[in-house]
Protein backbone atom coordinates (compact mmCIF):
# COMPACT_ATOMS: atom_id res chain seq x y z
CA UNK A 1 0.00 0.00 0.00
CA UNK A 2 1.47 3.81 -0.95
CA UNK A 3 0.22 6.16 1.42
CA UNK A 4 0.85 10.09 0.40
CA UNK A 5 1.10 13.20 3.12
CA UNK A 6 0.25 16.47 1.73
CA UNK A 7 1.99 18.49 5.25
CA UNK A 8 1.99 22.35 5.02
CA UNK A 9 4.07 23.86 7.96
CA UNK A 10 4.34 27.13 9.25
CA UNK A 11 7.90 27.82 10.35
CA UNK A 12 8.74 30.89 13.31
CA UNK A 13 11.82 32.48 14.60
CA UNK A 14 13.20 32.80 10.88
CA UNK A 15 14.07 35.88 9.25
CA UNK A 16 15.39 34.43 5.87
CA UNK A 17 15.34 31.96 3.34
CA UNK A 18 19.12 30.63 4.85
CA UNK A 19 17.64 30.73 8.46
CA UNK A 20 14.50 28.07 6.51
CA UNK A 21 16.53 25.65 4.81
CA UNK A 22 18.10 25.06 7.97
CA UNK A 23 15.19 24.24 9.98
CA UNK A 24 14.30 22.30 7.02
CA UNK A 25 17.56 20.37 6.53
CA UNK A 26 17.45 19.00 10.50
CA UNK A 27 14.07 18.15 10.11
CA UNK A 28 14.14 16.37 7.40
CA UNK A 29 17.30 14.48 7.74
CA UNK A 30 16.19 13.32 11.13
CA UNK A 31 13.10 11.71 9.04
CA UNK A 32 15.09 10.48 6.98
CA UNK A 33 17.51 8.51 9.14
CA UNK A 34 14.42 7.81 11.69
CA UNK A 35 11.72 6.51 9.55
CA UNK A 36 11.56 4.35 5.92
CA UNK A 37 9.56 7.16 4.31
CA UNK A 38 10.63 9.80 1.27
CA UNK A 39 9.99 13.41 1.94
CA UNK A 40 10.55 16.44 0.71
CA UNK A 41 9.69 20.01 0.32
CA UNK A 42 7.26 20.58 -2.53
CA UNK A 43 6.65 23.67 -2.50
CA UNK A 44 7.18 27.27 -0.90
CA UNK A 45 10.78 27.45 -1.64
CA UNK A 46 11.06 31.06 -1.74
CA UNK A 47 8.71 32.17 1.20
CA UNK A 48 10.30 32.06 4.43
CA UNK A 49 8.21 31.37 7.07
CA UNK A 50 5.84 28.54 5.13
CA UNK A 51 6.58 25.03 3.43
CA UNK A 52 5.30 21.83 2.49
CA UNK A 53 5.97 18.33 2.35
CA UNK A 54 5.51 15.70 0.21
CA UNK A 55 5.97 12.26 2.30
CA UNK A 56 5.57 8.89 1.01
CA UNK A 57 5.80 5.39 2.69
CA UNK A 58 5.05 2.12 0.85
CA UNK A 59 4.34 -1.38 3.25
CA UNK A 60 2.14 -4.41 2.54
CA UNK A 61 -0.60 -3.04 4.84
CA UNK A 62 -3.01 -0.01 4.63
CA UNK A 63 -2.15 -0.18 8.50
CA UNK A 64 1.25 -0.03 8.35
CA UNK A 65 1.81 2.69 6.14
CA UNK A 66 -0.62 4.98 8.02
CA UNK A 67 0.56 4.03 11.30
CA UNK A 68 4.49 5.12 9.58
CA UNK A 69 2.92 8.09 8.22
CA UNK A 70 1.62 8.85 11.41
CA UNK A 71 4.89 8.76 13.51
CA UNK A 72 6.80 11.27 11.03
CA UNK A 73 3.90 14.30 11.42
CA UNK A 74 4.20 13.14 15.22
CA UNK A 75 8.08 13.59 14.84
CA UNK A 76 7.31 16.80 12.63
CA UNK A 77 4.93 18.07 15.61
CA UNK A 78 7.61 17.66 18.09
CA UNK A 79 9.72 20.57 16.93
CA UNK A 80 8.88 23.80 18.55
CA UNK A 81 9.88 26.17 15.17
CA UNK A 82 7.08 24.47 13.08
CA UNK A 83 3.63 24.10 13.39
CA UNK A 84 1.39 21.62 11.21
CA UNK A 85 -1.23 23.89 9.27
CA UNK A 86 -3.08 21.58 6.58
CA UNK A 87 -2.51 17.98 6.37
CA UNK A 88 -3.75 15.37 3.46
CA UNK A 89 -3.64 11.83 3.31
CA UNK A 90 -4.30 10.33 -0.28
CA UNK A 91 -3.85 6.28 -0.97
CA UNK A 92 -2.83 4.40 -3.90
């Protein structure tokens, strides 16, 4: 089963782009070595304070892949600087 987050995040305490990318570059490295998903940004590149991610897990269960999914926006949640805004789940 592919599961598919849609994650837009509001990010505070940064006054430019360089300041973003690297909130962005902990955050998603620690996914990345923490949990068998892909993520990335998808868009919001050039706005400073706002992003969103594009995360994808693939298991043999529908249960499995949300119950992945569900521990990286619980890891996401867990930083202070960003705050979950809208969040879509789409399955394939």
């Amino acid at each position: 089963m592919i599961g598919y987050v849609d994650c837009e995040c509001m990010i505070y305490d940064t006054q430019s782009l360089k300041e973003k990318r690297a909130v962005l570059q902990r955050v998603l490295s620690r996914i990345k070595q923490k949990y068998n998903v892909s993520i990335s940004e998808i868009d919001f590149q050039d706005t400073w304070q706002r992003t969103k991610f594009g995360i994808v897990a693939i298991t043999s269960s529908k249960v499995s892949t949300e119950k992945e999914l569900n521990h990286v926006l619980s890891f996401i949640d867990s930083f202070p600087e960003i705050e979950r805004t809208v969040t879509t789940f789409e399955w394939f």
